[in-house]
N, C-alpha and C. Protein backbone atom coordinates (compact mmCIF):
# COMPACT_ATOMS: atom_id res chain seq x y z
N UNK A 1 -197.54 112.52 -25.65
CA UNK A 1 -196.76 111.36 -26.11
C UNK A 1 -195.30 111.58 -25.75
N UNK A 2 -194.67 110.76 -24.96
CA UNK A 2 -193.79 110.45 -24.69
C UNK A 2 -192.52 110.39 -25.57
N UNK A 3 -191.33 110.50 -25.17
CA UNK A 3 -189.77 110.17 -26.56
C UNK A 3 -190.31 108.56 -27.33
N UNK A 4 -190.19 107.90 -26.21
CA UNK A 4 -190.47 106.71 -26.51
C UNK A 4 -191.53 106.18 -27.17
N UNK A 5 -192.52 106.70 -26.76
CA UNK A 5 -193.89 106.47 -28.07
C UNK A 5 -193.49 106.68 -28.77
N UNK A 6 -193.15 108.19 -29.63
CA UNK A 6 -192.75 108.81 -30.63
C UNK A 6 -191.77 107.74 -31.61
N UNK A 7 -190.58 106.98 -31.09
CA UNK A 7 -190.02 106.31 -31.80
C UNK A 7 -190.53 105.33 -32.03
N UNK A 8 -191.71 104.60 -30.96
CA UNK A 8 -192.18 103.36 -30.97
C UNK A 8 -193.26 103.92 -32.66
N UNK A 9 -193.69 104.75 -32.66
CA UNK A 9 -194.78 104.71 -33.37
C UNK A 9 -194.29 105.32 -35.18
N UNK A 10 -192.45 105.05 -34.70
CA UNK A 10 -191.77 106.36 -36.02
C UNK A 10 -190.71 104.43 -36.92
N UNK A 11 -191.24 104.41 -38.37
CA UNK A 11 -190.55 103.63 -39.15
C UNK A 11 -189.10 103.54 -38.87
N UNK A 12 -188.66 104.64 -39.34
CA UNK A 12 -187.56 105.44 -39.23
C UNK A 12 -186.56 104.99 -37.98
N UNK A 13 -187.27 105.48 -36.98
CA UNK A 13 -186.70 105.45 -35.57
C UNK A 13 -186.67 104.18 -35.12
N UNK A 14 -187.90 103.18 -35.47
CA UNK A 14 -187.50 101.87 -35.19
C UNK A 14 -185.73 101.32 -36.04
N UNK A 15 -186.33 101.56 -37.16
CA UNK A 15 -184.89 101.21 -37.54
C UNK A 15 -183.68 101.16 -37.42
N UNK A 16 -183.21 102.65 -36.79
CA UNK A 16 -182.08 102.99 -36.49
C UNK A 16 -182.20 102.22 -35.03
N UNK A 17 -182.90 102.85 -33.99
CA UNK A 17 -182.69 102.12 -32.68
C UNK A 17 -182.18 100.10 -33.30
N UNK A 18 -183.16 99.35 -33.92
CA UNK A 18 -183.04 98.50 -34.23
C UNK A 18 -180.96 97.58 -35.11
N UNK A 19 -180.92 98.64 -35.64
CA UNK A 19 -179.21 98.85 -36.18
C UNK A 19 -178.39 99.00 -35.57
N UNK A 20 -179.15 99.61 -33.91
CA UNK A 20 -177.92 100.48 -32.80
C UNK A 20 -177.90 99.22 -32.07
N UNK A 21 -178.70 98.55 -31.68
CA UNK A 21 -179.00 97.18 -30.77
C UNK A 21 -178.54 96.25 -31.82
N UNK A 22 -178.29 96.00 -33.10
CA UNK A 22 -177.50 95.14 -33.72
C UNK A 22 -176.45 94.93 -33.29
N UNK A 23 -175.59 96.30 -33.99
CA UNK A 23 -174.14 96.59 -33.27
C UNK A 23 -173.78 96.12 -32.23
N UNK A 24 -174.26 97.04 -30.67
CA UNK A 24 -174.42 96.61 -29.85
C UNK A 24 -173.91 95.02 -29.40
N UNK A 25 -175.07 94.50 -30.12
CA UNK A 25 -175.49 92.87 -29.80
C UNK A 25 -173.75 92.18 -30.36
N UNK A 26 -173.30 93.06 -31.11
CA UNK A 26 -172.13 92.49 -32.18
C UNK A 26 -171.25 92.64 -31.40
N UNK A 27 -171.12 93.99 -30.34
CA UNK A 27 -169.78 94.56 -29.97
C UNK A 27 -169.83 93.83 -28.81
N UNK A 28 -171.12 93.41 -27.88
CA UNK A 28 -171.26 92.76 -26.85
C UNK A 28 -170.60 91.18 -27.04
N UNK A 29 -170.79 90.46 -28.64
CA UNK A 29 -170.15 88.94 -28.46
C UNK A 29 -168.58 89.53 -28.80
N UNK A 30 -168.09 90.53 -29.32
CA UNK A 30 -166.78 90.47 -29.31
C UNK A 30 -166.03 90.57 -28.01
N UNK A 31 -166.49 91.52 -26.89
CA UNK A 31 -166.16 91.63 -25.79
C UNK A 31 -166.62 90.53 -24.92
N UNK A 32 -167.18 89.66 -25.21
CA UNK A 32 -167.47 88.41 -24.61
C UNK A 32 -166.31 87.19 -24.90
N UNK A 33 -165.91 87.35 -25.98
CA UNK A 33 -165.07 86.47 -26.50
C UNK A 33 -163.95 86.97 -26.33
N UNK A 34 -163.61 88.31 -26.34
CA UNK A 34 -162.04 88.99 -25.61
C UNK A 34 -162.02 88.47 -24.06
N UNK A 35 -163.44 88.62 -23.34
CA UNK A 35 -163.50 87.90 -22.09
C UNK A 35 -163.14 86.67 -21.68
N UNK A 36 -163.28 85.91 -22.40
CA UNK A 36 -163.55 84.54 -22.42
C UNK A 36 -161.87 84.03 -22.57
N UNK A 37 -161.23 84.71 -23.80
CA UNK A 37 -159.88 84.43 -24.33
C UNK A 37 -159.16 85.50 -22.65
N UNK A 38 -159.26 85.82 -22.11
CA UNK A 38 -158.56 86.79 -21.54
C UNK A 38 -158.69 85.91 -19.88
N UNK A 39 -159.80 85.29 -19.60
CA UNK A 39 -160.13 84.45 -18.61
C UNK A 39 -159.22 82.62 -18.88
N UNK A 40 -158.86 82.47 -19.98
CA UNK A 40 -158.11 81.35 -20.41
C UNK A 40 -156.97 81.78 -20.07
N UNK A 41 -156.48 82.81 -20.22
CA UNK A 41 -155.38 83.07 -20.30
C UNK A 41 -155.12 82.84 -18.69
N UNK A 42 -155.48 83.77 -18.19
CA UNK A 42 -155.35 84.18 -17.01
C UNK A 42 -155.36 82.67 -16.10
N UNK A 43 -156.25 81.95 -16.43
CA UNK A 43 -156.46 80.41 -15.69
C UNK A 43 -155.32 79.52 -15.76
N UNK A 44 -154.76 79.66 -16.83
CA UNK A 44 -153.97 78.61 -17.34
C UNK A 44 -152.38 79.15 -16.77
N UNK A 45 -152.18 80.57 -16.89
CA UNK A 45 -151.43 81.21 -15.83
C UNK A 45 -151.40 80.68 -14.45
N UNK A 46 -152.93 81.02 -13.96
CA UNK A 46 -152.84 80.34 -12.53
C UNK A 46 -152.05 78.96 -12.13
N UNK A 47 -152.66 77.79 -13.05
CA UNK A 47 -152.17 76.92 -13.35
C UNK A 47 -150.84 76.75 -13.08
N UNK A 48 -150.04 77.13 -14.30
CA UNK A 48 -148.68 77.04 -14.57
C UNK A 48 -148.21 77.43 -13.21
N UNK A 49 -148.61 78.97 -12.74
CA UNK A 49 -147.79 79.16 -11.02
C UNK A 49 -147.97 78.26 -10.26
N UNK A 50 -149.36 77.58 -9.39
CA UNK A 50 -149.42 76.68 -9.09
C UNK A 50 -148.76 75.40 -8.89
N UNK A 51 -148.12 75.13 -10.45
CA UNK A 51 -147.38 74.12 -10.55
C UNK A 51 -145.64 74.06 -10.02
N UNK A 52 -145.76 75.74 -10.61
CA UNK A 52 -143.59 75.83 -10.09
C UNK A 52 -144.07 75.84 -8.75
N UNK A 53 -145.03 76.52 -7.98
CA UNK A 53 -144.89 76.71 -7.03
C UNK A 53 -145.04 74.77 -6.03
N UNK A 54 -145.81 74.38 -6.86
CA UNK A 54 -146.23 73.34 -6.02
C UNK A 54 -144.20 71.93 -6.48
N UNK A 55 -143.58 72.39 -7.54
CA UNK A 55 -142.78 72.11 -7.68
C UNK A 55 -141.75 72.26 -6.63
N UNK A 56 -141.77 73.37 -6.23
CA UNK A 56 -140.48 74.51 -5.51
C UNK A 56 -140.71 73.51 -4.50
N UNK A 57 -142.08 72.97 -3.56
CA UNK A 57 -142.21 72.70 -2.28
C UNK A 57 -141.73 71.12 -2.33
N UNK A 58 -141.62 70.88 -3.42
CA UNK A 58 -141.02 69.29 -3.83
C UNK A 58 -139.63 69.28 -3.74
N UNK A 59 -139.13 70.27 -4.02
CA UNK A 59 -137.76 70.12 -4.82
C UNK A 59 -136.81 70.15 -3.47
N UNK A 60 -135.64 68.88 -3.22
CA UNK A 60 -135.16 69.08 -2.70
C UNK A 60 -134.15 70.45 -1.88
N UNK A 61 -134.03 71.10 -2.98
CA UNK A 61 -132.97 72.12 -2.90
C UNK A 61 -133.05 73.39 -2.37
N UNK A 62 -134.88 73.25 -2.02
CA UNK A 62 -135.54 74.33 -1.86
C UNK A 62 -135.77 74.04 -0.58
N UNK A 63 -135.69 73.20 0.26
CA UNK A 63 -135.78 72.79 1.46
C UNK A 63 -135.31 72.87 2.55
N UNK A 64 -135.15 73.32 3.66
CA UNK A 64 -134.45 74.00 4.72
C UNK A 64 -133.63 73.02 5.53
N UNK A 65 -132.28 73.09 5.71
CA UNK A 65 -131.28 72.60 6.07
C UNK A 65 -131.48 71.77 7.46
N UNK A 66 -131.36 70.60 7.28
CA UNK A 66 -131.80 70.21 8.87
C UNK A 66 -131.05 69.05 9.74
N UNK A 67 -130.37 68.59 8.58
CA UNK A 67 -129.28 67.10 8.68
C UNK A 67 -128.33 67.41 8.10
N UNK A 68 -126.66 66.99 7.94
CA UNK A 68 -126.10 66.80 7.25
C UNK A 68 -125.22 65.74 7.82
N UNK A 69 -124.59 65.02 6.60
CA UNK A 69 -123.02 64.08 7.05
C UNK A 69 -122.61 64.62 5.67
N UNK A 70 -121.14 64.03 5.76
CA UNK A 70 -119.97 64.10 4.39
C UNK A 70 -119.11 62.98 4.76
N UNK A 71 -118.66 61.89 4.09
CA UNK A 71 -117.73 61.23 3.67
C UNK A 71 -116.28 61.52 3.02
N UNK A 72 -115.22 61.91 3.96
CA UNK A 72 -114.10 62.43 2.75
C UNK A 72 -112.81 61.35 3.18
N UNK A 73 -112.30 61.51 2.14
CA UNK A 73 -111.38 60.38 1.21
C UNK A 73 -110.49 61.50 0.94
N UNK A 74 -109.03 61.40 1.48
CA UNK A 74 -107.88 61.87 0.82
C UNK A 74 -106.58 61.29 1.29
N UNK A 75 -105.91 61.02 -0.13
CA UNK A 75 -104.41 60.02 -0.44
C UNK A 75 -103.65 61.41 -0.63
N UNK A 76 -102.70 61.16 0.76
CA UNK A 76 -101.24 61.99 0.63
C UNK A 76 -100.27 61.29 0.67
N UNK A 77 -99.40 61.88 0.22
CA UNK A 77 -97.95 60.79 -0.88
C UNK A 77 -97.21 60.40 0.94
N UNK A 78 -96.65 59.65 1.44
CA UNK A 78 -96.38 59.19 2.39
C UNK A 78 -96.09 57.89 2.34
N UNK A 79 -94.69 57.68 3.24
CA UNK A 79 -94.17 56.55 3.14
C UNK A 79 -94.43 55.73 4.35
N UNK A 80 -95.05 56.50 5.34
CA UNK A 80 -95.22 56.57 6.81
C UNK A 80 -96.15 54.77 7.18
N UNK A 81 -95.75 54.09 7.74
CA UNK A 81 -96.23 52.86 8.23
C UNK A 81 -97.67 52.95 9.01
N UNK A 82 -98.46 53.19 8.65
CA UNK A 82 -99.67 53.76 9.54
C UNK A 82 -101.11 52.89 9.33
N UNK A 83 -101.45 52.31 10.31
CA UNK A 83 -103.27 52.00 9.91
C UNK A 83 -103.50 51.64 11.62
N UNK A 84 -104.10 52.96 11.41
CA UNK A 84 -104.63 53.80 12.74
C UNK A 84 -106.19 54.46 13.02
N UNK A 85 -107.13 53.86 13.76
CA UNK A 85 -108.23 54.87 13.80
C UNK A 85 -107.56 55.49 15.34
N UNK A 86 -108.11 57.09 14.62
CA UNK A 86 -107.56 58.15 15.89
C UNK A 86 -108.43 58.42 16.35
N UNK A 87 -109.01 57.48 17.87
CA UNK A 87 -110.36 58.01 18.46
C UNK A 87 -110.74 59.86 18.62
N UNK A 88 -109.64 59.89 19.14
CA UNK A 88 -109.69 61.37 19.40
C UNK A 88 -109.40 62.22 18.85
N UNK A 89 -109.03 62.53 17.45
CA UNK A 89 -108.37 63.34 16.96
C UNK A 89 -108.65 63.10 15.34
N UNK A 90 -109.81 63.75 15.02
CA UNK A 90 -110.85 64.04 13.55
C UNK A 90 -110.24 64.58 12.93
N UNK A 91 -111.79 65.48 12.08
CA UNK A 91 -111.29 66.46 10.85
C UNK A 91 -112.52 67.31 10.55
N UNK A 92 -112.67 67.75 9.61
CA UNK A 92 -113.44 68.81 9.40
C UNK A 92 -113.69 69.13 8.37
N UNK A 93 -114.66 69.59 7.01
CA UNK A 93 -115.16 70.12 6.13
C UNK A 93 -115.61 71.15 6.39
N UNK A 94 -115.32 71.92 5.08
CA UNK A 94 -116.28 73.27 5.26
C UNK A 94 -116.48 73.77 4.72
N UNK A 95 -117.81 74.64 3.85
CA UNK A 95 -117.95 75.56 2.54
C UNK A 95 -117.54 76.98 3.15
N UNK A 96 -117.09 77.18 2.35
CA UNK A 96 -116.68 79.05 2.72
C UNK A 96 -116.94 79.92 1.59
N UNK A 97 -117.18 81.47 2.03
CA UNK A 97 -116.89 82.20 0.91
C UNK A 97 -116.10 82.95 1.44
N UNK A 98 -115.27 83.57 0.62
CA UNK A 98 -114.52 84.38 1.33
C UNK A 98 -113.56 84.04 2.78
N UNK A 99 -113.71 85.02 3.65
CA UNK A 99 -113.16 84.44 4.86
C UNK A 99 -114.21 83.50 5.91
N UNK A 100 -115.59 83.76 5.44
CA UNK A 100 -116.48 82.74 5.87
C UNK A 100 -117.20 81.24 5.94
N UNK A 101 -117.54 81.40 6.65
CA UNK A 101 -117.80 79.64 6.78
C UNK A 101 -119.54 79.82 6.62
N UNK A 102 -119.77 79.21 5.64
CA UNK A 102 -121.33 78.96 5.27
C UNK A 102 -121.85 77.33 6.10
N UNK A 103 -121.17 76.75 5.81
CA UNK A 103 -121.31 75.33 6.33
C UNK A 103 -120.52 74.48 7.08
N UNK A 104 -120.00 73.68 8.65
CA UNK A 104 -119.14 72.82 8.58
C UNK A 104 -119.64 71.87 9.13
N UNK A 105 -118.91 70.68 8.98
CA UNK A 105 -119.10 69.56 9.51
C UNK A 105 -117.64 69.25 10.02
N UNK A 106 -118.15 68.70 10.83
CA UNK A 106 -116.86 67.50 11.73
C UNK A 106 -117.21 66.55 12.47
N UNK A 107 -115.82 65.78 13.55
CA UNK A 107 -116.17 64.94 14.12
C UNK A 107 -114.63 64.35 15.00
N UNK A 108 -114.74 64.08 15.72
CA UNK A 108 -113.73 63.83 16.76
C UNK A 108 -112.75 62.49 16.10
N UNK A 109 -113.01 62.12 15.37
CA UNK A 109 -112.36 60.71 14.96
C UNK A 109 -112.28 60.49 13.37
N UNK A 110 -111.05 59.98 13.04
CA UNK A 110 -110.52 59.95 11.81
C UNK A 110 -110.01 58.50 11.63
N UNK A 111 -109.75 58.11 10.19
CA UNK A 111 -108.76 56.97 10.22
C UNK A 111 -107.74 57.52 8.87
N UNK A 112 -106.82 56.28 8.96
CA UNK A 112 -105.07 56.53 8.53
C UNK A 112 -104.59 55.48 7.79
N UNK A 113 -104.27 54.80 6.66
CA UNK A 113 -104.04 53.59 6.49
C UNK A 113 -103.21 53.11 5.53
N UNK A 114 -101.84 53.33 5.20
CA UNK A 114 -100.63 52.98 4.31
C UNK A 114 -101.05 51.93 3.52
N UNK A 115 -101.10 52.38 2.22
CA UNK A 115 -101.87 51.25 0.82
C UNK A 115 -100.54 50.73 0.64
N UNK A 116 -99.42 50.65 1.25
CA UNK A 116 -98.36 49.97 0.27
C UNK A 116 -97.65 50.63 -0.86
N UNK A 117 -98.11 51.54 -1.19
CA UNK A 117 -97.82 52.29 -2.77
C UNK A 117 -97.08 53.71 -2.42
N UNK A 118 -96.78 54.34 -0.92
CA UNK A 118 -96.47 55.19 -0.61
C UNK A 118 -97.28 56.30 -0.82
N UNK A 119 -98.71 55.99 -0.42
CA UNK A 119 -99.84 56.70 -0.05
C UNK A 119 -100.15 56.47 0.87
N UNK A 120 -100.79 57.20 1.99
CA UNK A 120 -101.67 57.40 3.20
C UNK A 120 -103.01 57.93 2.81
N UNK A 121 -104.25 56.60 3.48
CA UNK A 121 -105.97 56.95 2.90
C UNK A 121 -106.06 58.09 3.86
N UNK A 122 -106.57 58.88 4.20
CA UNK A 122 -107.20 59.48 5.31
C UNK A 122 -108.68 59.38 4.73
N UNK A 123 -109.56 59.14 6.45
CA UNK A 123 -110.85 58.88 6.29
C UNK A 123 -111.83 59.71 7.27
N UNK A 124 -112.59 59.98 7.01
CA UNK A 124 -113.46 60.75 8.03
C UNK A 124 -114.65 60.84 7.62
N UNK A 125 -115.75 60.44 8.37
CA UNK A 125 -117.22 60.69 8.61
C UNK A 125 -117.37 61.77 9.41
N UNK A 126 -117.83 62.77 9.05
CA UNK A 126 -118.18 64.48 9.41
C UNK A 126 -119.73 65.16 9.16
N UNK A 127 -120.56 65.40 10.89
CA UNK A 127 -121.63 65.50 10.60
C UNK A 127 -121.99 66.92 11.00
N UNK A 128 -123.00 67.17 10.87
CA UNK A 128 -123.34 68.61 10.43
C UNK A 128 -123.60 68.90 12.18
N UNK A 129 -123.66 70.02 13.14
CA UNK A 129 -124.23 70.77 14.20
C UNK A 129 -125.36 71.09 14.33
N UNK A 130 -126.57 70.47 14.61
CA UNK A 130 -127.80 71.24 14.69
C UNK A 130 -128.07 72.68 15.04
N UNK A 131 -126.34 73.53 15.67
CA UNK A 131 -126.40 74.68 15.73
C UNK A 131 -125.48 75.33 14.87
N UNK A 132 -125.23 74.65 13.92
CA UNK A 132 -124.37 75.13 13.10
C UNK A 132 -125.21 76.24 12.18
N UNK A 133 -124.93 77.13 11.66
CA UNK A 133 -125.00 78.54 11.00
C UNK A 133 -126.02 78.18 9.85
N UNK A 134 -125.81 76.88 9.36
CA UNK A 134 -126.50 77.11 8.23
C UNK A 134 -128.09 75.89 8.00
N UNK A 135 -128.19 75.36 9.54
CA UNK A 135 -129.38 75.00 9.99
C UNK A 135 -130.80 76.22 9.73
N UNK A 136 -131.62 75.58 8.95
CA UNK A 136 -132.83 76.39 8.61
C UNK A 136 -132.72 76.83 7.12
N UNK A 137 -131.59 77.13 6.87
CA UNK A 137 -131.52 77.94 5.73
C UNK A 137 -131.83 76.72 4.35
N UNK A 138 -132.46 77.36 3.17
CA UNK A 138 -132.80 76.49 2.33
C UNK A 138 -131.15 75.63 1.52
N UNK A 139 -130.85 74.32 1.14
CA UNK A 139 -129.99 73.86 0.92
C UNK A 139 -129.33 74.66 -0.32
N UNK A 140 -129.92 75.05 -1.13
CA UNK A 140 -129.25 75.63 -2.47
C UNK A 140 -128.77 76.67 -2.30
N UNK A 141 -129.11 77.67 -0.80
CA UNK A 141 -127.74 78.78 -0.45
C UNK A 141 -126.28 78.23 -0.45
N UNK A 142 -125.76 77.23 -0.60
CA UNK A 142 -124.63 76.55 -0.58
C UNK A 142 -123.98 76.99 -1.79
N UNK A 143 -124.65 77.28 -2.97
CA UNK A 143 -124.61 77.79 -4.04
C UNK A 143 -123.49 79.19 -4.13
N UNK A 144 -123.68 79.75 -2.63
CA UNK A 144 -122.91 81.23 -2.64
C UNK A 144 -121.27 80.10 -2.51
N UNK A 145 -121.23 79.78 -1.98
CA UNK A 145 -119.80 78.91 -1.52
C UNK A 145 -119.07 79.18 -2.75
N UNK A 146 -117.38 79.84 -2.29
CA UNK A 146 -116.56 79.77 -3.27
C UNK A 146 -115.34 78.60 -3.24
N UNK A 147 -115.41 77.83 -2.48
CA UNK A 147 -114.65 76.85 -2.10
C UNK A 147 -114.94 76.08 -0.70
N UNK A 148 -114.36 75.03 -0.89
CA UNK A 148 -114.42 73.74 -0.07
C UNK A 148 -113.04 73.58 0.73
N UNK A 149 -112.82 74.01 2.25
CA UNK A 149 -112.07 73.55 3.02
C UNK A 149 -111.79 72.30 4.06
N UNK A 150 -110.76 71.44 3.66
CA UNK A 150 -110.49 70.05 4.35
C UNK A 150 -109.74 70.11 5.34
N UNK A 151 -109.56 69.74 6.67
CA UNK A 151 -108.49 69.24 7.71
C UNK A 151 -108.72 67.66 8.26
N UNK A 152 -107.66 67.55 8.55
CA UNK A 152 -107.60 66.12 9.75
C UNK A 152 -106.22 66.62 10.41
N UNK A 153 -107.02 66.64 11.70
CA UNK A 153 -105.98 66.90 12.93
C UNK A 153 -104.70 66.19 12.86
N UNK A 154 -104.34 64.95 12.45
CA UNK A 154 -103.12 63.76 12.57
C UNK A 154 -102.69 64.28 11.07
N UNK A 155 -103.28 64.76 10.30
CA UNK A 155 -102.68 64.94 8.85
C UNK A 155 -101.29 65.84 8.53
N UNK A 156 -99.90 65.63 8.72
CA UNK A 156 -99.16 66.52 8.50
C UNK A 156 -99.17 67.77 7.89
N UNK A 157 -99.08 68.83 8.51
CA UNK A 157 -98.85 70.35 7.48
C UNK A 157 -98.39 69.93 6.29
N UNK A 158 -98.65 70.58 5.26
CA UNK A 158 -98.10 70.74 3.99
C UNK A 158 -97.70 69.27 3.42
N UNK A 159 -98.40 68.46 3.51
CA UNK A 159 -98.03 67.30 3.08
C UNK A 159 -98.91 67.59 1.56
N UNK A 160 -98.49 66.59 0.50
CA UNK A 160 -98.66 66.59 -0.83
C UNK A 160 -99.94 65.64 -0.77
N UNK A 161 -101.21 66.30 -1.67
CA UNK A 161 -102.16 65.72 -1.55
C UNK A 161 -102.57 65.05 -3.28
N UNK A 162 -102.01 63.87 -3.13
CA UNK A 162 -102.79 62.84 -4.41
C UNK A 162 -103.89 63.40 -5.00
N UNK A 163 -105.35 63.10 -4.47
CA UNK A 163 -106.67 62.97 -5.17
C UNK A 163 -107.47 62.91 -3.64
N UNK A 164 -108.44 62.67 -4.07
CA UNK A 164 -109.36 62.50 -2.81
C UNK A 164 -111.12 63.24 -3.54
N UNK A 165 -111.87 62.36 -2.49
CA UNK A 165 -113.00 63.04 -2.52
C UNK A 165 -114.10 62.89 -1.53
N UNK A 166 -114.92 64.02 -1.58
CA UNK A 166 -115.96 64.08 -0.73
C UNK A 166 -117.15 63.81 -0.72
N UNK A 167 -118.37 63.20 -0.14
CA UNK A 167 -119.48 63.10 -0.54
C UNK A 167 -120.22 63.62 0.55
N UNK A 168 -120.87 64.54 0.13
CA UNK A 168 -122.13 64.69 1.01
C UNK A 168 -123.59 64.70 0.92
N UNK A 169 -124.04 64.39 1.77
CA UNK A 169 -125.25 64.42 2.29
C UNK A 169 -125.85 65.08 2.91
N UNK A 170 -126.96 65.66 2.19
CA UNK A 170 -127.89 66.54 3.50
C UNK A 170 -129.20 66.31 3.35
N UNK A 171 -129.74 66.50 4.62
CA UNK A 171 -131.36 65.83 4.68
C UNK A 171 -131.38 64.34 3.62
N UNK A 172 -130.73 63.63 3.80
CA UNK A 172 -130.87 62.55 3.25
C UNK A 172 -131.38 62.34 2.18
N UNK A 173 -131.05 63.64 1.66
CA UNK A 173 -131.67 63.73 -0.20
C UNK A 173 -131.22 64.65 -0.98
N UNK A 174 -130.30 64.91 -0.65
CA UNK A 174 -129.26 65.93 -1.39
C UNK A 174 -127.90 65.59 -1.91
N UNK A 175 -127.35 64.83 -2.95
CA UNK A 175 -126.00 64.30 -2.34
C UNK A 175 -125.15 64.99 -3.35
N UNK A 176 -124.17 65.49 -2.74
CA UNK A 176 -123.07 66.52 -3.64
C UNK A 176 -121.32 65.84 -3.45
N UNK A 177 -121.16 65.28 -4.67
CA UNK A 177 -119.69 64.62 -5.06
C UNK A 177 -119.01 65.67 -5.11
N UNK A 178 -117.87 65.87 -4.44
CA UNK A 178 -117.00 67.13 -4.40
C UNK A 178 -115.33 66.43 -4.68
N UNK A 179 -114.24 66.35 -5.91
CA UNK A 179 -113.72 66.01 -5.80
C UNK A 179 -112.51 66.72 -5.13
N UNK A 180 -111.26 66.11 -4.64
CA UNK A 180 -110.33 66.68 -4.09
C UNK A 180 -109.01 67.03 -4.99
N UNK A 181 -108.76 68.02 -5.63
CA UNK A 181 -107.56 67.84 -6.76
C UNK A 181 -106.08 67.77 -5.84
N UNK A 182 -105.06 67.46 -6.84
CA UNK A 182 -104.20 67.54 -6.41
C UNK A 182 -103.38 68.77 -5.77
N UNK A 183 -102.72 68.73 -4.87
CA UNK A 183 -102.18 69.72 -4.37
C UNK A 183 -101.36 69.96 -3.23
N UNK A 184 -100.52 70.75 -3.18
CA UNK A 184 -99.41 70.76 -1.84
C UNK A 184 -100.44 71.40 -1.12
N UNK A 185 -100.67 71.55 0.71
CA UNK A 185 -101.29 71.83 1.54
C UNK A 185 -101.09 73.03 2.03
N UNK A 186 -102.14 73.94 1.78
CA UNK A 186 -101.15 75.07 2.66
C UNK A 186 -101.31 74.86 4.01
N UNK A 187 -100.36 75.01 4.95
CA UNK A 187 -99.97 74.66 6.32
C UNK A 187 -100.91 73.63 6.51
N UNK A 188 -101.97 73.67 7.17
CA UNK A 188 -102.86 72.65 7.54
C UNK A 188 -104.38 72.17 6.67
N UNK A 189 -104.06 72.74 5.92
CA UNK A 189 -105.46 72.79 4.70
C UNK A 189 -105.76 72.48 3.73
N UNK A 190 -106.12 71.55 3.39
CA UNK A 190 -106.69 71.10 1.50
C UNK A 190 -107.70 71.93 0.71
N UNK A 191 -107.52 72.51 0.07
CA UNK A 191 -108.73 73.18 -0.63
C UNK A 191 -109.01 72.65 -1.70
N UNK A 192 -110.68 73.23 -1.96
CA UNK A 192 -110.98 72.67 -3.19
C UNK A 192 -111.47 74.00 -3.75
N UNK A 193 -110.79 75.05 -4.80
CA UNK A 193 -111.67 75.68 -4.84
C UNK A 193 -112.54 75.59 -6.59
N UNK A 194 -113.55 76.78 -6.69
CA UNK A 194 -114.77 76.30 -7.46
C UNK A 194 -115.24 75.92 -7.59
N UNK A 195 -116.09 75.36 -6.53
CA UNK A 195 -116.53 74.48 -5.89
C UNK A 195 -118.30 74.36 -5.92
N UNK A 196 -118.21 75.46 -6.95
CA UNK A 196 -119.87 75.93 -7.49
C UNK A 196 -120.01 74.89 -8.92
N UNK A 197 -119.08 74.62 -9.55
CA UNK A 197 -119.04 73.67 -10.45
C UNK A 197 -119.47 72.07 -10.04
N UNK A 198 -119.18 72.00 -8.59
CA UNK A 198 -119.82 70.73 -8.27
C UNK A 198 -121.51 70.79 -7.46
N UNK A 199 -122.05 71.69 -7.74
CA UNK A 199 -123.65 72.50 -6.93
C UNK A 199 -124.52 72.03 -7.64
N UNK A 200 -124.21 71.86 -9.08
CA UNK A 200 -125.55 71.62 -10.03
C UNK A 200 -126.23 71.31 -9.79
N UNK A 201 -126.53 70.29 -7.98
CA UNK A 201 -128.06 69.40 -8.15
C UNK A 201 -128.88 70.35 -7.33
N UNK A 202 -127.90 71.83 -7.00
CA UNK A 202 -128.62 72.76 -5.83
C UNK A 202 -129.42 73.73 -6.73
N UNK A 203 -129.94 73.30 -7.78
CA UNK A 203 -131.03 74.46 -8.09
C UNK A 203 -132.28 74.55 -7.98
């Protein structure tokens, strides 16, 4: 006779085997249900990534640089008789950090136009380089930018700058209001700086 007869044929031994396969049977639905809770978890995780991720591929900001224009607007105090488009002779935008240029736009042609009030508009439509530096790169690196640099070629050095502002556009779904504060010019340049305060829609 065999182990197994022996218990098959023992009161005793049925019992206990019978108590051990209870347990068992007990410890098996708890680890079924730790399974079960642990497979929810894990799904609903999936889920949620899924979603930022399927978000991220939506989100403008996350999108790789491929167009740009800017619109800029700036009133310098001037008494000067002027309303002039200067075929030849533009202006330029540009994000920088530091001594670098993250982004520019320009364009060969500007306009000029005495309001009467002893202001001069300056105007310029400024579009991005398809080989410009920051083609490819996702739009919300703009984010590093510590300031915003302005020129127009016809614009006097150091002339006193009113107000002004910029709008841009990129990929035709990005649009960032950049205002121009007041300020004397250094030699040929308007700055705007902190210019991360106007980024908010780049996250």
């Amino acid at each position: 006779m065999n182990a197994w007869s022996e218990i098959w044929a023992n009161i005793g031994s049925l019992r206990m085997v019978s108590a051990w396969l209870q347990w068992v049977s007990i410890g098996l639905v708890f680890v079924s249900g730790f399974l079960q809770v642990g497979k929810f978890m894990v799904d609903r995780r999936e889920r949620t990534l899924a979603a930022v991720a399927q978000a991220e591929l939506l989100n403008p900001a996350a999108q790789p640089i491929r167009t740009g224009t800017v619109t800029v607007e700036v009133v310098a105090e001037s008494t000067e008789d002027i309303d002039t488009n200067f075929m030849d002779r533009g202006g330029y935008l540009a994000f920088c950090r530091g001594q670098d240029v993250l982004m520019m736009f320009a364009a060969t042609e500007s306009l000029a136009r005495q309001t009467g009030h002893g202001e001069v508009v300056w105007r310029g439509i400024f579009n991005l380089d398809v080989t410009d530096r920051s083609v490819g790169k996702p739009v919300r690196f703009l984010r590093e930018s510590e300031y915003v640099q302005v020129g127009f070629a016809k614009l006097s050095p150091k002339s006193r700058i009113r107000r002004g502002m910029a709008v841009v556009t990129i990929n035709s779904a990005v649009r960032l209001e950049i205002p121009v504060p007041e300020q004397q010019m250094v030699e040929d340049r308007i700055l705007v700086p902190g210019v991360g305060q106007f980024l908010g829609a780049l996250r």
